[in-house]
Every structure is written in structure tokens, then in C-alpha cells.
N, C-alpha and C. Protein backbone atom coordinates (compact mmCIF):
# COMPACT_ATOMS: atom_id res chain seq x y z
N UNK A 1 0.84 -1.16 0.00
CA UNK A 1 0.00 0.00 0.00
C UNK A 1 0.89 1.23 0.00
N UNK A 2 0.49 2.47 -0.83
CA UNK A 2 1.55 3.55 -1.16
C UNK A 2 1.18 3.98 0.51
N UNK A 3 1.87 4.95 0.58
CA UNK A 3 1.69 5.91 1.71
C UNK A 3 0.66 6.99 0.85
N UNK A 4 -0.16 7.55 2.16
CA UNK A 4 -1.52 8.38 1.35
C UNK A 4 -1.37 9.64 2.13
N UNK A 5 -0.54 9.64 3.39
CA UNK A 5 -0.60 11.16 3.73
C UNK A 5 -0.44 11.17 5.10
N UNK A 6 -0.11 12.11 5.83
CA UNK A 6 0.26 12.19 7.20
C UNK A 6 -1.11 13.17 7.40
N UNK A 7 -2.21 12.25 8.93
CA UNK A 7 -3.05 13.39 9.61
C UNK A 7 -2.90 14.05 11.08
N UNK A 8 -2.98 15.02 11.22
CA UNK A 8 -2.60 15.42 12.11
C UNK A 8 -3.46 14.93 13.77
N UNK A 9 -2.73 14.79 14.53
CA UNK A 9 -3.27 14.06 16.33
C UNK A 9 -3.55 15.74 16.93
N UNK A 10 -4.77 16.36 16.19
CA UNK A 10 -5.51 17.27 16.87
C UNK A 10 -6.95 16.97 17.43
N UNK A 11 -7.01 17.80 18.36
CA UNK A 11 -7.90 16.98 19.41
C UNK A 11 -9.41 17.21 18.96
N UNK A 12 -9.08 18.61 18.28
CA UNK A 12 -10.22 19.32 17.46
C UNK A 12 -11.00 18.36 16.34
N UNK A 13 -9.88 17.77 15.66
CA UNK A 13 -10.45 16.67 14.68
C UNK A 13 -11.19 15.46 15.39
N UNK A 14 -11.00 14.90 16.52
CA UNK A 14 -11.32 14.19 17.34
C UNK A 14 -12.58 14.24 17.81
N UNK A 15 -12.59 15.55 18.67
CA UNK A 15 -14.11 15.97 19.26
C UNK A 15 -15.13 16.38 18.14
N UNK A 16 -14.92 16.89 16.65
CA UNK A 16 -15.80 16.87 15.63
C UNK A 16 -16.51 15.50 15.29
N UNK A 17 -15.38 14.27 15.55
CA UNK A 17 -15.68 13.40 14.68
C UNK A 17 -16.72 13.02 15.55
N UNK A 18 -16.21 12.86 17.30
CA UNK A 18 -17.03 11.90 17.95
C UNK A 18 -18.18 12.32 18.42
N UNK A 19 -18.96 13.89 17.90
CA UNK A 19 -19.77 14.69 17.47
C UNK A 19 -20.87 13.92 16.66
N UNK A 20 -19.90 13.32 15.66
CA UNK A 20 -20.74 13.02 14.23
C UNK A 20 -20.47 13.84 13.40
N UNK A 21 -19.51 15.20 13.68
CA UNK A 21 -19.36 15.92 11.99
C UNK A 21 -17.47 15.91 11.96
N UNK A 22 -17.70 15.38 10.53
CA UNK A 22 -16.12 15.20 10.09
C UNK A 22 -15.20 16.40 10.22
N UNK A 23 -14.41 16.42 10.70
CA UNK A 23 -13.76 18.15 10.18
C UNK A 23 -13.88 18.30 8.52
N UNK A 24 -14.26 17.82 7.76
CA UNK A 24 -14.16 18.29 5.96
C UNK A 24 -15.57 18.61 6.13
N UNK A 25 -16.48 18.72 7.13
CA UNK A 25 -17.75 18.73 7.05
C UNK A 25 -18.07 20.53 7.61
N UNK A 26 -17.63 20.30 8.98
CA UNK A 26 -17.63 21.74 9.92
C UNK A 26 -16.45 22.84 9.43
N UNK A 27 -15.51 22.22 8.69
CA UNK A 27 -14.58 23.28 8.46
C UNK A 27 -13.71 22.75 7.18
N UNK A 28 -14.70 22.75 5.78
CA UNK A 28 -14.20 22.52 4.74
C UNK A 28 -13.19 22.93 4.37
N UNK A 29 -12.87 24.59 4.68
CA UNK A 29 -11.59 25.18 3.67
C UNK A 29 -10.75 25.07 4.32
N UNK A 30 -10.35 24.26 5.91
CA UNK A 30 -9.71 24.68 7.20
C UNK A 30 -8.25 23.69 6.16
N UNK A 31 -7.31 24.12 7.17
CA UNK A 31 -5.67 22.70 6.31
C UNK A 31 -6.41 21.38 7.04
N UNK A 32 -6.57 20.90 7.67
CA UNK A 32 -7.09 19.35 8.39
C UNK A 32 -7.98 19.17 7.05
N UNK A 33 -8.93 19.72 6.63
CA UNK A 33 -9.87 19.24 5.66
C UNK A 33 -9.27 18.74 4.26
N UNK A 34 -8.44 19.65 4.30
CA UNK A 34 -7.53 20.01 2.78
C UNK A 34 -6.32 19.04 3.21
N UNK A 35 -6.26 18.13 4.24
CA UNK A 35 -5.41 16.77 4.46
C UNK A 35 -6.09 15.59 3.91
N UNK A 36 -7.68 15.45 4.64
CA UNK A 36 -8.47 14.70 4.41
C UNK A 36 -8.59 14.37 2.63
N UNK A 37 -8.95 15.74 2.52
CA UNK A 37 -9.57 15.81 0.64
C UNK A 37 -8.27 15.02 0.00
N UNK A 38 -7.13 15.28 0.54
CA UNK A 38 -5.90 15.02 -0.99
C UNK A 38 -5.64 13.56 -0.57
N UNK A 39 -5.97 12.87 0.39
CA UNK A 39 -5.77 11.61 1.10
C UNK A 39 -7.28 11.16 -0.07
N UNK A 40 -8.48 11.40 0.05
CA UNK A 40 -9.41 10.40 -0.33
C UNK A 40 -9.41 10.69 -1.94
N UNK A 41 -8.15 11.73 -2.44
CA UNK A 41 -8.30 12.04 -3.53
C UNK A 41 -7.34 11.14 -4.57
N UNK A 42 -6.34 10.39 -3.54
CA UNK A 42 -5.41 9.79 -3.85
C UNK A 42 -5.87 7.75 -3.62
N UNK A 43 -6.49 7.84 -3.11
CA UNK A 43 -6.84 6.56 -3.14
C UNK A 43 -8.28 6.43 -4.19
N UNK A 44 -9.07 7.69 -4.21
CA UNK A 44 -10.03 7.76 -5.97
C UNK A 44 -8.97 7.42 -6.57
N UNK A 45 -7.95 8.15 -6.67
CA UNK A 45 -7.44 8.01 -8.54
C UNK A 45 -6.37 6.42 -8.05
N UNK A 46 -6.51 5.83 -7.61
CA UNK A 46 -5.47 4.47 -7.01
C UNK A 46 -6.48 3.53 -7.25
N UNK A 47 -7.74 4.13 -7.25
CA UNK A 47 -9.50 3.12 -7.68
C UNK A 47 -9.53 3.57 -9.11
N UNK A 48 -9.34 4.14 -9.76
CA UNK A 48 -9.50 4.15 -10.72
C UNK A 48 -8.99 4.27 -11.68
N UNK A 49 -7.51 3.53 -11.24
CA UNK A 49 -6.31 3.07 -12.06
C UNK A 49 -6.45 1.74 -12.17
N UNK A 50 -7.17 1.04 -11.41
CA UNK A 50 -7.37 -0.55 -11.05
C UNK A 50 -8.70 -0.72 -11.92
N UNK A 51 -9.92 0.30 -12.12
CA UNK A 51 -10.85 -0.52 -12.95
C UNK A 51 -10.22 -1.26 -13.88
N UNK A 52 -11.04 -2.46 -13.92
CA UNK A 52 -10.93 -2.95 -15.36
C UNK A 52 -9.76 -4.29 -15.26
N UNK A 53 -9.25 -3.67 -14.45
CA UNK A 53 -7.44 -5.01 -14.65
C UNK A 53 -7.98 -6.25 -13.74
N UNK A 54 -9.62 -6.18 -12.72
CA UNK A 54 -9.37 -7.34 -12.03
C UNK A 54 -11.36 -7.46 -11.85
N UNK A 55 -11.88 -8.18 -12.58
CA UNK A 55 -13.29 -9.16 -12.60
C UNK A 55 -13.65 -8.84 -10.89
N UNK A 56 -15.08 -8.23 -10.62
CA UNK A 56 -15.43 -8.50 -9.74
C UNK A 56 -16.02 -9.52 -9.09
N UNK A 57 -15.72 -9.77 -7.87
CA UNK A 57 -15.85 -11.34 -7.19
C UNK A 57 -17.55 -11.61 -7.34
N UNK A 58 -17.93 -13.21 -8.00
CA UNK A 58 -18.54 -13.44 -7.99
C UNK A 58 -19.89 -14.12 -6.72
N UNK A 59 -20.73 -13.82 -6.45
CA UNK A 59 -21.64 -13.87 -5.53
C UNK A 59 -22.29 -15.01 -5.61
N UNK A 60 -22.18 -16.13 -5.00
CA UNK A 60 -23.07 -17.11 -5.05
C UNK A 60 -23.61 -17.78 -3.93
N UNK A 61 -25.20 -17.81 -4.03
CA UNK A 61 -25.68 -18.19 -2.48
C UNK A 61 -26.28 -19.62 -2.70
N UNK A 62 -26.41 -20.52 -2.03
CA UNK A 62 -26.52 -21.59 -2.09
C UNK A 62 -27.82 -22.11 -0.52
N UNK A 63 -28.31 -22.80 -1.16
CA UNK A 63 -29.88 -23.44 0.15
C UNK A 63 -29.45 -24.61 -0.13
């Protein structure tokens, strides 16, 4: 797995989350958010370098 990003051990991000609101939620333009965004922006484009190269697993239920 590449490395995706260093987040910061603020306490602020912490007490948002265990709130229920993400810090990218309460404080979109804040730098913590703009950590979050380039982290889930980098594992999108890491998903969508992989379509296609691997058949999704087939589902079979059986009685």
C-alpha cells in the first residue's frame, strides 16, 4: 500500500468526529480538511487506475 498522507493528532479533529461531523464537514476550507480531501483524492485516482485489470468477485448463495 503507497503511503496516502500524514493526519494530524488534533484533538479538534477528534471531538468533531465523535460529534458526528467530520472536520471536511464543519470546516471545509480549514488545512485538516484540505489533508483529508488530498488523502481520499489519492486513493479515488489508485481506484480508478485498477478498474478494469481485475473481474469482480462473484456472488453465489446456495440453500
Amino acid at each position: 500500500m503507497p503511503f496516502l498522507g500524514e493526519v494530524p493528532l488534533e484533538l479538534k479533529i477528534r471531538e468533531m468526529s465523535d460529534a458526528g461531523t467530520p472536520i471536511v464537514a464543519s470546516e471545509p476550507d480549514g488545512s485538516n480538511a484540505k489533508i483529508y480531501k488530498e488523502i481520499a483524492a489519492k486513493v479515488r485516482g489508485a481506484l480508478e487506475g485498477s478498474a478494469g485489470k481485475r473481474a469482480a468477485p462473484k456472488i453465489v448463495i446456495e440453500s
